[in-house]
N, C-alpha and C. Protein backbone atom coordinates (compact mmCIF):
# COMPACT_ATOMS: atom_id res chain seq x y z
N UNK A 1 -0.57 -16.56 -4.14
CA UNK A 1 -0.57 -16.94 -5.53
C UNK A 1 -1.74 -17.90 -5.77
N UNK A 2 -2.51 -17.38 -6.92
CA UNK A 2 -3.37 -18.40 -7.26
C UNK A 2 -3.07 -19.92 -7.65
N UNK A 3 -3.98 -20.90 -7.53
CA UNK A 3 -3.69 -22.45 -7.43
C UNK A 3 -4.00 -22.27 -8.80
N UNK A 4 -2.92 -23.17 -9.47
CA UNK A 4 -2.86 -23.29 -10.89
C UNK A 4 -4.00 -24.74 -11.27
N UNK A 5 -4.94 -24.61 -12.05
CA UNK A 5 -5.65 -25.92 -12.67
C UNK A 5 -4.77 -26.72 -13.14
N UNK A 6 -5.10 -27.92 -13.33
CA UNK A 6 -4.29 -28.74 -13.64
C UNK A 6 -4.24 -29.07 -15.26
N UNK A 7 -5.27 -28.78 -15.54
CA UNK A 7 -5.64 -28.82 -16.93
C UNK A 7 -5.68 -27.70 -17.75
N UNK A 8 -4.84 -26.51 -17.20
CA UNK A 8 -5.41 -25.57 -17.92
C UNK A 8 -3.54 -25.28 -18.60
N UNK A 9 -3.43 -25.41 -20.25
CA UNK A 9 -2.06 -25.00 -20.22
C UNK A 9 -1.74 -23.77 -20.52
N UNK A 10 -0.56 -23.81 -21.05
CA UNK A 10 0.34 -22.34 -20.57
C UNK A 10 -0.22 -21.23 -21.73
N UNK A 11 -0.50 -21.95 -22.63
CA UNK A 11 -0.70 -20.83 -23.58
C UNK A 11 -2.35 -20.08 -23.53
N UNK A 12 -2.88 -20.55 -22.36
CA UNK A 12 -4.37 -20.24 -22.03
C UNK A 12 -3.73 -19.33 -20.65
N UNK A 13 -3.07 -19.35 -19.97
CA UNK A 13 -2.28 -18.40 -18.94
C UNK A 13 -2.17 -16.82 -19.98
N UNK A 14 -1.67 -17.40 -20.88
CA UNK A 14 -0.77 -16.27 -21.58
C UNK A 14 -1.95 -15.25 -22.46
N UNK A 15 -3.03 -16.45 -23.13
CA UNK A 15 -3.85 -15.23 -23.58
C UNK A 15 -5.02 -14.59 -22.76
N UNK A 16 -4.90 -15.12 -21.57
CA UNK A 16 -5.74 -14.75 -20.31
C UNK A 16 -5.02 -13.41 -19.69
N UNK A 17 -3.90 -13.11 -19.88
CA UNK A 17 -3.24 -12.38 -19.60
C UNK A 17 -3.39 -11.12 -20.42
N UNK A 18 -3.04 -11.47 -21.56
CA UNK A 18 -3.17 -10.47 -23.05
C UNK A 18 -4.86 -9.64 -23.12
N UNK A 19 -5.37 -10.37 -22.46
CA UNK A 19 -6.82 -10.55 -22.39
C UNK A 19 -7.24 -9.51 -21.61
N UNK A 20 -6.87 -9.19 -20.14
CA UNK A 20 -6.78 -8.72 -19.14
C UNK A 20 -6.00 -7.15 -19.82
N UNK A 21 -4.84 -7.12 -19.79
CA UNK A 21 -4.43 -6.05 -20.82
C UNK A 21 -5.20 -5.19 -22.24
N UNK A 22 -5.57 -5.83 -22.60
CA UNK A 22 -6.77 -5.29 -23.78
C UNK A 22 -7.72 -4.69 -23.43
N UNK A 23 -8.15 -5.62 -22.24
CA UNK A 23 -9.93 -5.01 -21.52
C UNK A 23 -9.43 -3.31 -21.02
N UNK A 24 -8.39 -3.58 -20.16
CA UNK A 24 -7.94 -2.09 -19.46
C UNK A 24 -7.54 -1.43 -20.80
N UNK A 25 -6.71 -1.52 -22.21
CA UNK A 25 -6.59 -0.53 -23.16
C UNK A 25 -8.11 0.32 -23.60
N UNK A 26 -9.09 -0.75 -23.83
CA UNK A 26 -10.46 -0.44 -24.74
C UNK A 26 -11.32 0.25 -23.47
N UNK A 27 -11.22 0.21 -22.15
CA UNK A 27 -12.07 0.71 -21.17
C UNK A 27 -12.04 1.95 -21.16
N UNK A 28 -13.29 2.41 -21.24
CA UNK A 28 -13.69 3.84 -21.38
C UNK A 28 -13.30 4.59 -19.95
N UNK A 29 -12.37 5.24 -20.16
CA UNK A 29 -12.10 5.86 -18.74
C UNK A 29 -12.48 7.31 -18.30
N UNK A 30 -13.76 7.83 -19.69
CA UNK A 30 -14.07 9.67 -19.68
C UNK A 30 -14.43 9.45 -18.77
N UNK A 31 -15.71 8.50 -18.36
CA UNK A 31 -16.64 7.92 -16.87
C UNK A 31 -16.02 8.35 -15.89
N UNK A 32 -14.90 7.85 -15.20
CA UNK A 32 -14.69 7.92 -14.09
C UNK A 32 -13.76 9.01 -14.25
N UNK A 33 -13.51 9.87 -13.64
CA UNK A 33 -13.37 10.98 -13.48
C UNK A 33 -12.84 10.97 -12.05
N UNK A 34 -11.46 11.28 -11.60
CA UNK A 34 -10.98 11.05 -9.96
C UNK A 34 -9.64 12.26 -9.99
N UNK A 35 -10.00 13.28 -8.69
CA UNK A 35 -8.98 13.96 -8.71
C UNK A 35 -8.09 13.45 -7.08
N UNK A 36 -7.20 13.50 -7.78
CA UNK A 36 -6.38 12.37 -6.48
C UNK A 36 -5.21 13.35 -6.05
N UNK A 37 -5.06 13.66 -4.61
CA UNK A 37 -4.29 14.57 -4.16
C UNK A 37 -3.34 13.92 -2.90
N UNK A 38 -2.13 14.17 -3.12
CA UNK A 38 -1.58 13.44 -1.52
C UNK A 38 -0.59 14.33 -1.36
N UNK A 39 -0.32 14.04 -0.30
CA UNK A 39 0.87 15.03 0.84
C UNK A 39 1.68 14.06 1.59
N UNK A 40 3.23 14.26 1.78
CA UNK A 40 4.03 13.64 2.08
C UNK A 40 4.18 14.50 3.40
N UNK A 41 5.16 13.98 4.62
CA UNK A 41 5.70 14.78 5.73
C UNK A 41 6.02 13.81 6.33
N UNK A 42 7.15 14.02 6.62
CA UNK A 42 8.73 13.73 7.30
C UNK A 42 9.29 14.31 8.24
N UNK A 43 9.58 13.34 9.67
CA UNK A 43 9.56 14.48 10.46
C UNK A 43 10.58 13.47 10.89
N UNK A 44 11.89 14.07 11.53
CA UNK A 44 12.61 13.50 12.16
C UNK A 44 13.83 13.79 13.90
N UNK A 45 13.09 13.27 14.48
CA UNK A 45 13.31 12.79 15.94
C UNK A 45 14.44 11.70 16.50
N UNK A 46 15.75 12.74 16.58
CA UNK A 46 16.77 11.70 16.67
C UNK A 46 16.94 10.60 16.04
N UNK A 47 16.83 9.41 16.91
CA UNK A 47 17.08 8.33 15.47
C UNK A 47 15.82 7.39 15.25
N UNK A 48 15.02 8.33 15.18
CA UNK A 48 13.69 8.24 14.82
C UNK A 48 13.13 8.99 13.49
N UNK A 49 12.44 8.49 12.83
CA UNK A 49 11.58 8.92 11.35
C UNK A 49 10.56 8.83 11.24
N UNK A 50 9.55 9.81 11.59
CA UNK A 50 8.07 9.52 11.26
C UNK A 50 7.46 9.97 9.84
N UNK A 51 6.90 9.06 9.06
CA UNK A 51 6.24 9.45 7.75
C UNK A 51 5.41 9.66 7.67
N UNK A 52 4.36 10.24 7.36
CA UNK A 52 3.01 10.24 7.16
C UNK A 52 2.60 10.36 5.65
N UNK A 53 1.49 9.97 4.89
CA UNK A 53 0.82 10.44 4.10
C UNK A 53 -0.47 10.33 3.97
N UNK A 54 -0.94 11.15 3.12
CA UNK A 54 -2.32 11.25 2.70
C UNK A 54 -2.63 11.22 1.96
N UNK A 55 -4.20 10.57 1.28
CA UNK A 55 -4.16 10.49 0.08
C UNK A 55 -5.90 11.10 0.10
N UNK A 56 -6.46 12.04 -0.39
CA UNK A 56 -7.63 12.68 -0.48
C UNK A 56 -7.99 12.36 -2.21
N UNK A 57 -8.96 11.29 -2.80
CA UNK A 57 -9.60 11.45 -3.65
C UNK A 57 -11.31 11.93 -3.93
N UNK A 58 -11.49 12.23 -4.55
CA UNK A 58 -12.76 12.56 -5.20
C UNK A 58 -13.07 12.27 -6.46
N UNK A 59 -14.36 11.53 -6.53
CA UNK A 59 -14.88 10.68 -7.60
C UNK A 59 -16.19 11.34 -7.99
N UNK A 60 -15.73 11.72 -8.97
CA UNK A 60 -17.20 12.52 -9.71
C UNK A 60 -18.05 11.47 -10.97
N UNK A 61 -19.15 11.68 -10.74
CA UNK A 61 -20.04 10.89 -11.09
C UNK A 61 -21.00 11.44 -11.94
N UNK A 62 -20.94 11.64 -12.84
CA UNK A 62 -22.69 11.88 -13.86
C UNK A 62 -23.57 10.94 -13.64
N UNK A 63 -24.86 12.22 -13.19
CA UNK A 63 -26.29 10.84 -13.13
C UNK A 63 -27.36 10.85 -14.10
């Protein structure tokens, strides 16, 4: 957890927050472009459970 300033009060937390939220609503997201693929598998070995996953993305880029 971040160390809180001592001087900084609550209602500057709160629109720092609101703030943070807005930026991600208005962010242009046509740009990034990501096809995101994963695979689960479960394998189980007496009283044993092995999980695996994967996660394969690709990030396409206009230059």
């Amino acid at each position: 957890m971040p160390q809180r300033e001592p001087n900084k009060p609550l209602m500057r937390y709160i629109g720092e927050f609101f703030g943070h939220i807005l930026k991600g609503i208005r962010q242009d997201v046509s740009k990034d472009r990501r096809i995101i693929e994963s695979e689960h598998r479960e394998e189980k070995r007496g009283t044993t459970v092995i999980r695996e996953t994967r996660i394969r993305e690709i990030e396409v880029r206009d230059e």
